[in-house]
C-alpha atoms as a PDB file:
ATOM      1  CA  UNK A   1      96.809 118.454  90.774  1.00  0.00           C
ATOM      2  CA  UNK A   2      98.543 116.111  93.117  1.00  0.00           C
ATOM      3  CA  UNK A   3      96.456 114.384  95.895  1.00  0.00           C
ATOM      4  CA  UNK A   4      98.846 113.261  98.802  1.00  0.00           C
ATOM      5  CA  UNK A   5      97.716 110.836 101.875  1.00  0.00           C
ATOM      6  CA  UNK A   6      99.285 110.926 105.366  1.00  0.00           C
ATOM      7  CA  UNK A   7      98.666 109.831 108.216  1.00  0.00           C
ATOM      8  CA  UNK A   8     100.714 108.301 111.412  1.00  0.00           C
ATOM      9  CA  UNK A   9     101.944 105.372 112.514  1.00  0.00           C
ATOM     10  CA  UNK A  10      99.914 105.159 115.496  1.00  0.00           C
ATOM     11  CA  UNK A  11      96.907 105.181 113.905  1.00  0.00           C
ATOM     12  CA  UNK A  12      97.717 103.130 110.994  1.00  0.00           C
ATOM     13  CA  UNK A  13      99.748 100.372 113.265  1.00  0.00           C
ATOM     14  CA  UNK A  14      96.230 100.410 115.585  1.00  0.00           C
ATOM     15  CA  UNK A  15      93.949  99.996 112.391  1.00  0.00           C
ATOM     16  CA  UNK A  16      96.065  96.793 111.330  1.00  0.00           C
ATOM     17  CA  UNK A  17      96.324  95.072 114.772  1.00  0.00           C
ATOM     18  CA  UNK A  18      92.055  95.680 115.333  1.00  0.00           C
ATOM     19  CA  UNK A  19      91.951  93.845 112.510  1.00  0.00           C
ATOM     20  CA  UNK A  20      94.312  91.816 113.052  1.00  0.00           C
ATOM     21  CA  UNK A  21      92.264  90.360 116.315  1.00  0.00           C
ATOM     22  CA  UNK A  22      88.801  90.836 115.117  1.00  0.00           C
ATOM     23  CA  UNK A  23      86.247  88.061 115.098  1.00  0.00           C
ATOM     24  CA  UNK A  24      83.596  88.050 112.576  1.00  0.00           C
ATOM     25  CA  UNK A  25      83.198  88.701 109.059  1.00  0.00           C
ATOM     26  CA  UNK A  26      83.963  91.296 107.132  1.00  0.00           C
ATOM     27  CA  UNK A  27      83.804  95.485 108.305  1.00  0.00           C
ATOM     28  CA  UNK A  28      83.623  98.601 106.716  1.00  0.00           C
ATOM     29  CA  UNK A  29      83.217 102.161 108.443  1.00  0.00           C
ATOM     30  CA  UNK A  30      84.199 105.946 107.457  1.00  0.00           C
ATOM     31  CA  UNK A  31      87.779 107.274 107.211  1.00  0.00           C
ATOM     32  CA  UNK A  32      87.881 110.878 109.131  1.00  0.00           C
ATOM     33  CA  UNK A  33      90.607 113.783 109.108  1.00  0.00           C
ATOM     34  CA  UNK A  34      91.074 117.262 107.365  1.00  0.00           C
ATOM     35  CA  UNK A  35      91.680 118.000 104.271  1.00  0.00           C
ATOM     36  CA  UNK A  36      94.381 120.880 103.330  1.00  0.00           C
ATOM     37  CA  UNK A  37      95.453 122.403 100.025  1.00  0.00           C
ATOM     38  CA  UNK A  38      98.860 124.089  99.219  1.00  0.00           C
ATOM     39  CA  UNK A  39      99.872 125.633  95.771  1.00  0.00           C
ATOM     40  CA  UNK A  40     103.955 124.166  95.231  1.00  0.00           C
ATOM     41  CA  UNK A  41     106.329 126.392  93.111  1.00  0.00           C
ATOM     42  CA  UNK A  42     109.282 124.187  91.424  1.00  0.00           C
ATOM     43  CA  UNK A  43     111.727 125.407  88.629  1.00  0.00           C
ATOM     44  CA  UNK A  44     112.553 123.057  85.796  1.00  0.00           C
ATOM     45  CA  UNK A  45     115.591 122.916  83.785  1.00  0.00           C
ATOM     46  CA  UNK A  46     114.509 125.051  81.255  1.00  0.00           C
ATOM     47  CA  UNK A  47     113.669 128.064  84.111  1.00  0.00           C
ATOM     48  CA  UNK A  48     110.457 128.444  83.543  1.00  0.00           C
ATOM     49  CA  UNK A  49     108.467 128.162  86.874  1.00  0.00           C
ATOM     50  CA  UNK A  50     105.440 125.069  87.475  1.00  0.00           C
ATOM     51  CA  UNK A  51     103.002 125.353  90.113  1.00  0.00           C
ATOM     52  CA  UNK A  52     101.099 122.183  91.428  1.00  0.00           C
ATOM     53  CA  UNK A  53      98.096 122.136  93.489  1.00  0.00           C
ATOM     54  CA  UNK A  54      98.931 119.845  96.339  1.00  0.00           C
ATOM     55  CA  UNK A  55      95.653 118.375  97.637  1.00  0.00           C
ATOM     56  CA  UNK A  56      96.456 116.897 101.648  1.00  0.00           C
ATOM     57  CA  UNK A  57      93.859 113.899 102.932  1.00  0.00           C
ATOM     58  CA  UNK A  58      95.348 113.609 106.312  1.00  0.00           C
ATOM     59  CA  UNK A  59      93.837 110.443 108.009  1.00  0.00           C
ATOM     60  CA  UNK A  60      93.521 111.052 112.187  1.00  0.00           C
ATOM     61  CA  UNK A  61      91.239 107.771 112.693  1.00  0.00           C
ATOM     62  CA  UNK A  62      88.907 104.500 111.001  1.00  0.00           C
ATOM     63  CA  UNK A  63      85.764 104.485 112.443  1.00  0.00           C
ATOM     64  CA  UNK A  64      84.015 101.306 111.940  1.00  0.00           C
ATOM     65  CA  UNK A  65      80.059 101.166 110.701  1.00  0.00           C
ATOM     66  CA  UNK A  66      77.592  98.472 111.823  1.00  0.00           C
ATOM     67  CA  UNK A  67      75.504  96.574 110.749  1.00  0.00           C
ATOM     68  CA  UNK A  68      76.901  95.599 107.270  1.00  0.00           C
ATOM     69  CA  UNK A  69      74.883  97.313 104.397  1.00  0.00           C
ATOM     70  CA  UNK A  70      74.704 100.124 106.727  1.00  0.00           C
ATOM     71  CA  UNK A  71      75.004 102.954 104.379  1.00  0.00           C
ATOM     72  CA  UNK A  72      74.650 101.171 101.036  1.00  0.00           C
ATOM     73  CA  UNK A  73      72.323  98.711  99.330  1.00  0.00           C
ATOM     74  CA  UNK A  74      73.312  95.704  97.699  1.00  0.00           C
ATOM     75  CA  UNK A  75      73.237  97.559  94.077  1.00  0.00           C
ATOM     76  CA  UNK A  76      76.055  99.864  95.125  1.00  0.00           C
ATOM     77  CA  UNK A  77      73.614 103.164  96.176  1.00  0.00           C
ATOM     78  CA  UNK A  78      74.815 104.979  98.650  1.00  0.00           C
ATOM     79  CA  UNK A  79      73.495 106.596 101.653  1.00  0.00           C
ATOM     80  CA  UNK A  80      75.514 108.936 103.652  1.00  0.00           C
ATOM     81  CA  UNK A  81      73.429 109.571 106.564  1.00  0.00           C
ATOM     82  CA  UNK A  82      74.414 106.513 108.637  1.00  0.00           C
ATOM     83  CA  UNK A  83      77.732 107.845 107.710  1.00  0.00           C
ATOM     84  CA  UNK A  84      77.940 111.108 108.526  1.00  0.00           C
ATOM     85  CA  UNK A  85      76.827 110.135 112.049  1.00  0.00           C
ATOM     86  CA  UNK A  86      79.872 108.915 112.492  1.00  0.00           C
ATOM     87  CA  UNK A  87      82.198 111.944 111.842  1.00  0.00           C
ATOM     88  CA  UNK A  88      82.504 114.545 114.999  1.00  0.00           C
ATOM     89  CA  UNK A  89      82.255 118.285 113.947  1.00  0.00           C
ATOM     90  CA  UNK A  90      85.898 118.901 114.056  1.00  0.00           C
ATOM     91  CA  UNK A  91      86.015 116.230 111.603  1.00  0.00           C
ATOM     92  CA  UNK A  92      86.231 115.826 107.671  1.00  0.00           C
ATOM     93  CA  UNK A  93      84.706 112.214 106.023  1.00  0.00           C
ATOM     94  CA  UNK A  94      87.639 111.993 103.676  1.00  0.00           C
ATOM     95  CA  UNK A  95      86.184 108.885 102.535  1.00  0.00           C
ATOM     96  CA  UNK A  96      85.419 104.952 103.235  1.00  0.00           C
ATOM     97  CA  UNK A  97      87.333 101.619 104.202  1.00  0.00           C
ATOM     98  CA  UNK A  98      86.003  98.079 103.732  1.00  0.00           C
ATOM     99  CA  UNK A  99      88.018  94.701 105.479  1.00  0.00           C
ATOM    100  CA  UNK A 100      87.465  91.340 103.925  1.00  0.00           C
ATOM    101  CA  UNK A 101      89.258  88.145 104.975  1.00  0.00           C
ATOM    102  CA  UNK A 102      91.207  85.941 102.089  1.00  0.00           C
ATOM    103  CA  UNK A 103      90.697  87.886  99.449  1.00  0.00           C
ATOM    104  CA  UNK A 104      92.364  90.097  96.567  1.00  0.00           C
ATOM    105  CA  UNK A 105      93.153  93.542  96.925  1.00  0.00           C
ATOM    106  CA  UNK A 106      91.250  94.509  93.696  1.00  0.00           C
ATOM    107  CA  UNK A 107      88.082  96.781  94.597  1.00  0.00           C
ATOM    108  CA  UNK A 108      84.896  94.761  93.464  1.00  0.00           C
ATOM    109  CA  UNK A 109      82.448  95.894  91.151  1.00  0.00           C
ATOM    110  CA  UNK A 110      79.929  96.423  94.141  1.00  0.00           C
ATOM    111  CA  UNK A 111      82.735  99.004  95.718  1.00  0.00           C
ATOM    112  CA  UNK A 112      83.528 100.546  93.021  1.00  0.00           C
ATOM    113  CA  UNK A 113      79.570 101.417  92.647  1.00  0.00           C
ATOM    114  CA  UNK A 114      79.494 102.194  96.677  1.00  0.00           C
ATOM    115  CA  UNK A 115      82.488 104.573  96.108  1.00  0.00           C
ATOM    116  CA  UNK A 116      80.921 106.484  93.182  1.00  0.00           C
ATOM    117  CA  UNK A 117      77.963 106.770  94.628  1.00  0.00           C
ATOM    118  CA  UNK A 118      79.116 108.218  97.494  1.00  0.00           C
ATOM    119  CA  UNK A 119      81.664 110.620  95.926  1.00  0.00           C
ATOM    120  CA  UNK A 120      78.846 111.579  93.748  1.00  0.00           C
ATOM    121  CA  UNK A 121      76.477 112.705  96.717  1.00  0.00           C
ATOM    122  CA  UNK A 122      79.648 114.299  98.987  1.00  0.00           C
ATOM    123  CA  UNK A 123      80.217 116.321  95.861  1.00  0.00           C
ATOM    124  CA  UNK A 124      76.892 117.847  95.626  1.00  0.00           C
ATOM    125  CA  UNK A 125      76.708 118.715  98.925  1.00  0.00           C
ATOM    126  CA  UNK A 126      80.431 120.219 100.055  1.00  0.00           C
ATOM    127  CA  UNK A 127      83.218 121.447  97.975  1.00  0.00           C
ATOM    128  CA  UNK A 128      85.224 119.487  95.292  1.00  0.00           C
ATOM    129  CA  UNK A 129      87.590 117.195  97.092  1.00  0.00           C
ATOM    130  CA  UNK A 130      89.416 113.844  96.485  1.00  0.00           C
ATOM    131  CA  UNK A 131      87.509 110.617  97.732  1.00  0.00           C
ATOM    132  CA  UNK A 132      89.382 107.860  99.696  1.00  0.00           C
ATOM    133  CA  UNK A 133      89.057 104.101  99.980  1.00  0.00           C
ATOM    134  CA  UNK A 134      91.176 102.130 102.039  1.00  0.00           C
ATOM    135  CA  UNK A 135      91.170  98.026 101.531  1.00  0.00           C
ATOM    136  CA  UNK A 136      92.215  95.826 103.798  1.00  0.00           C
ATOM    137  CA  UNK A 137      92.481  92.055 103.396  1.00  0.00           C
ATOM    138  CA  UNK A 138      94.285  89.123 105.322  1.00  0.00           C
ATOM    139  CA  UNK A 139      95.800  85.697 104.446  1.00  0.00           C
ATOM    140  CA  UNK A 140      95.333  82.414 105.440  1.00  0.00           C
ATOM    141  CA  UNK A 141      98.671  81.394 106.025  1.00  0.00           C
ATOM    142  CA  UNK A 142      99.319  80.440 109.556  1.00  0.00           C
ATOM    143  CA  UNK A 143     101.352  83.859 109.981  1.00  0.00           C
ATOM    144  CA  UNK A 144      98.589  86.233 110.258  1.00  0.00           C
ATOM    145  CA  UNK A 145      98.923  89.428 108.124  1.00  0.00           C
ATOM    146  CA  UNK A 146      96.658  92.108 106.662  1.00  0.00           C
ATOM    147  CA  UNK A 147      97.229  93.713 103.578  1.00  0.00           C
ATOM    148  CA  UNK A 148      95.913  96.619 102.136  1.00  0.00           C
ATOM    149  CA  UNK A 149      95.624  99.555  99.380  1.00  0.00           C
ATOM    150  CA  UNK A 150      94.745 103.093  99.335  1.00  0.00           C
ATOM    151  CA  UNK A 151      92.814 104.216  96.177  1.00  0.00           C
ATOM    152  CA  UNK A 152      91.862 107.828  95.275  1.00  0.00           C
ATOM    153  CA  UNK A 153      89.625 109.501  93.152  1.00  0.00           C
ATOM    154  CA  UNK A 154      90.035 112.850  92.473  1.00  0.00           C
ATOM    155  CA  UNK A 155      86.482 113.150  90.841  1.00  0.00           C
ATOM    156  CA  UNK A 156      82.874 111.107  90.626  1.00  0.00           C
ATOM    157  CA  UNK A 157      84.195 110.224  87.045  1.00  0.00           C
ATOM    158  CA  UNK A 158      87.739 109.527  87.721  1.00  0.00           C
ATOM    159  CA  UNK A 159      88.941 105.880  88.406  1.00  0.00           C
ATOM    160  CA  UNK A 160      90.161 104.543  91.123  1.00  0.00           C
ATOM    161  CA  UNK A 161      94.109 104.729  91.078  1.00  0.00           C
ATOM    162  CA  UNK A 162      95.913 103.910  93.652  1.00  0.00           C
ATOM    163  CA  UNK A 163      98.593 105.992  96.184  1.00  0.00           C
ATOM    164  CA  UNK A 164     101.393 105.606  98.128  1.00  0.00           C
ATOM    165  CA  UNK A 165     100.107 106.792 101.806  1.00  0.00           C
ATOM    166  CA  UNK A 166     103.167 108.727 103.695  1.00  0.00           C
ATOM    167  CA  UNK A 167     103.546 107.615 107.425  1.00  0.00           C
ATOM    168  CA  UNK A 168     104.929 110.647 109.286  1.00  0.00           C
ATOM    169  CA  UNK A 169     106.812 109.347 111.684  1.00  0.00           C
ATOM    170  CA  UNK A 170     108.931 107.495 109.257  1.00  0.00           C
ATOM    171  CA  UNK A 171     110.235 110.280 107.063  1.00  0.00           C
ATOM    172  CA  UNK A 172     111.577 112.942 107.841  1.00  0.00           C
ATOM    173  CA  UNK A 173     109.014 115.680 109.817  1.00  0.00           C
ATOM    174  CA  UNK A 174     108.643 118.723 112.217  1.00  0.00           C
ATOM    175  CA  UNK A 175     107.290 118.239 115.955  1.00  0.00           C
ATOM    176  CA  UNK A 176     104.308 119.778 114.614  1.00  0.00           C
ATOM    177  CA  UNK A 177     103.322 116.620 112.509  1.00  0.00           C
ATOM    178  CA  UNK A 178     103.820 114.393 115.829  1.00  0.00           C
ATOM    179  CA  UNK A 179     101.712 116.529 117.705  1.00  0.00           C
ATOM    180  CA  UNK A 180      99.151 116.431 115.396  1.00  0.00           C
ATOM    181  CA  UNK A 181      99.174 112.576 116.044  1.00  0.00           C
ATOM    182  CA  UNK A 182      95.211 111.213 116.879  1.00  0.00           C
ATOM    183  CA  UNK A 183      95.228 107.182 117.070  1.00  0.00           C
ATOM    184  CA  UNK A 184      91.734 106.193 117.629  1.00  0.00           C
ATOM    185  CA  UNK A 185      90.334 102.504 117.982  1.00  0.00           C
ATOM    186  CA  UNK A 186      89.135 101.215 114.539  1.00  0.00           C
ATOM    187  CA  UNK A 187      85.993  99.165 115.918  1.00  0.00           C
ATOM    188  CA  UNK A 188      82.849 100.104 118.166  1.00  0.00           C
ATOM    189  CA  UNK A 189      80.957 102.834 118.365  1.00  0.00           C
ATOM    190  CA  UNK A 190      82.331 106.358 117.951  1.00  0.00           C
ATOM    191  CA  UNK A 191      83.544 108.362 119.588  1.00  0.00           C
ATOM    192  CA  UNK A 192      85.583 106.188 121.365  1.00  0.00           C
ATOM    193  CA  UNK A 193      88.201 107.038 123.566  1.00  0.00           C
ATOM    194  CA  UNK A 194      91.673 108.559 121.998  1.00  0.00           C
ATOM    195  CA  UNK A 195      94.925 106.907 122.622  1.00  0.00           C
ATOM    196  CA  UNK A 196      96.848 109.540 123.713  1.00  0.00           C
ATOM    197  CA  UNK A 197     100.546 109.371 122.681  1.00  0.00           C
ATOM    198  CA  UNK A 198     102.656 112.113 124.437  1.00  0.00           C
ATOM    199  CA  UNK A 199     104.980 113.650 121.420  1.00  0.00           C
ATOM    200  CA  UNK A 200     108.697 113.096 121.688  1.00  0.00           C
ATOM    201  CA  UNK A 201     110.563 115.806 123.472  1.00  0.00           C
ATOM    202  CA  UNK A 202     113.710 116.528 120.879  1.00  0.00           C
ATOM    203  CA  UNK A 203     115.268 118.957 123.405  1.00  0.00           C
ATOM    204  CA  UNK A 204     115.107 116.480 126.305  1.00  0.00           C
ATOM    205  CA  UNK A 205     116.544 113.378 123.861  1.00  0.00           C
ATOM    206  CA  UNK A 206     119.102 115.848 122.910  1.00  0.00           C
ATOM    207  CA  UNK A 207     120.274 116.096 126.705  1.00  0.00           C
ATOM    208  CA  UNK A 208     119.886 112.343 127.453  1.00  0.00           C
ATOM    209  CA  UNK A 209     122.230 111.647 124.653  1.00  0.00           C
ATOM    210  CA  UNK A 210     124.624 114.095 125.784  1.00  0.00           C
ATOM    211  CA  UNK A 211     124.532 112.915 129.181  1.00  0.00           C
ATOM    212  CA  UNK A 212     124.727 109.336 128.244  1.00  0.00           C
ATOM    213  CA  UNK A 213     127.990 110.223 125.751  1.00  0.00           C
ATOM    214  CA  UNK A 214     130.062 112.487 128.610  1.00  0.00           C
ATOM    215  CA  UNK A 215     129.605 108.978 130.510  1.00  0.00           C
ATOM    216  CA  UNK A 216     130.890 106.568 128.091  1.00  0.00           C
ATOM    217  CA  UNK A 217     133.857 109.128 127.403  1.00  0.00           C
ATOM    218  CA  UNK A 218     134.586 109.484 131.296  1.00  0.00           C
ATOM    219  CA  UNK A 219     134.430 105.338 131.430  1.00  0.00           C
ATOM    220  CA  UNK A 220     137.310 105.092 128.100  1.00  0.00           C
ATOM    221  CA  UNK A 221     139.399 107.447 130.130  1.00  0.00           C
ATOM    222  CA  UNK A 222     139.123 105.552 133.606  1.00  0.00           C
ATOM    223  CA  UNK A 223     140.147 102.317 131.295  1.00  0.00           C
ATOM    224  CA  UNK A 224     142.628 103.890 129.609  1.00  0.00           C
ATOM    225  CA  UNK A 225     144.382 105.452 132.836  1.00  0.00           C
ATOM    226  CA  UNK A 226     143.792 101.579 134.302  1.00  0.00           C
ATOM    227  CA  UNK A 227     145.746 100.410 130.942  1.00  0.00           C
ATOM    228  CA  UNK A 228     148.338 102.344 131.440  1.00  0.00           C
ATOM    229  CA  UNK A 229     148.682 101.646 135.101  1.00  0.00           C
ATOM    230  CA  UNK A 230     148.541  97.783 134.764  1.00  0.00           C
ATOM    231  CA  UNK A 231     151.473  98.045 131.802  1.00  0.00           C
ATOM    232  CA  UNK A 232     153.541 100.188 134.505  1.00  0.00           C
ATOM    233  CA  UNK A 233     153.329  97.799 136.911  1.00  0.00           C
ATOM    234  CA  UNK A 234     153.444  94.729 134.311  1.00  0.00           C
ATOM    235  CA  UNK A 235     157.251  96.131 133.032  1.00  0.00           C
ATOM    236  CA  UNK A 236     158.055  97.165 136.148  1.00  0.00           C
END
């Protein structure tokens, strides 16, 4: 099984400025999206054929929870009711996210209790899925920055190992996937309202640049023809 997470810029790029500008302590909330599965085929050297389950966590928004402790105690327990408020019905809690300032990015004892717990009751109540936590830190350096992780587990018993999230509009993706784009803001109450982010129109692009190319090749031949005529009347 392979667990991939994706997500786009927009959302990720308006998670890390919030944060960026927030005043306060530290914040924590629910990471929402959907969840899809696809079975991959690949042939190997040898010819024989491998199939991988591909398990999706596509992140459309970071919702943020208030007051702290707000679905947790301070041994780690979880409680899920606070949380699931926060997820609409159209979407998926694909798992939690927790900011602290000027610290490491290694998950504390305390979340890695909160993140079992929670995986724990998500998996008695819905079907078998990967559980997400996103950390976020910043530095005290005069350049502000905030730095993060994405962790996975796959099960209640598993680890936490990290991934590699995939930002979709920096590789290489259909219209579809910019479509699908949802930013939403990462604190107050949800729902809050979507920034919407028209998707680019390839076929209009496509014309601009061929517009904007038939120009700069009509401009070379007025200079060249001016060239010539300047060197005609320069040897004549």
């Amino acid at each position: 099984m392979s667990i991939v997470v994706r997500l786009s810029g927009v959302t990720f790029a308006s998670a890390l400025y919030e944060l960026s500008v927030a005043e306060g302590g530290d914040m924590e909330g629910a990471v929402l999206g959907s969840v899809t599965r696809s079975v991959v085929s690949t042939t190997e050297d040898s010819m024989s054929d491998k199939t991988t389950t591909v398990i999706s966590l596509n992140i459309s928004a970071f919702v943020s929870s208030s007051p702290a402790f707000s679905f947790y105690d301070s041994s780690g327990t979880a409680n899920t009711s606070h949380l699931l408020q926060l997820a609409p019905e159209n979407q998926t809690i694909l798992g939690w996210w927790k900011y602290r300032k000027c610290t490491s990015l290694h998950p504390s004892l305390r979340e890695t209790a909160v993140h079992k717990s929670l995986h724990e009751i998500f998996e008695s109540t819905a079907d078998s899925q990967p559980l997400l936590f996103v950390l976020f830190t910043s530095s005290g350096s005069p350049i502000y920055n905030v730095d993060y992780k994405f962790l996975v587990t796959p099960s209640p018993t598993s680890r936490l190992r990290p991934v590699i999230p995939e930002i979709t509009n920096l590789i290489v993706c259909s219209q579809v996937d910019y479509k699908s784009m949802d930013a939403t803001s990462l604190t107050g109450d949800y729902p809050t309202q979507d920034l919407q982010i028209p998707p680019p129109d390839v076929v209009n692009l496509e014309k601009l640049h061929a517009l904007k190319l038939r120009k700069a090749r009509e401009l070379a031949e007025k200079i060249q023809t001016t060239n010539a005529t300047i060197r005609n009347l320069t040897h004549s």
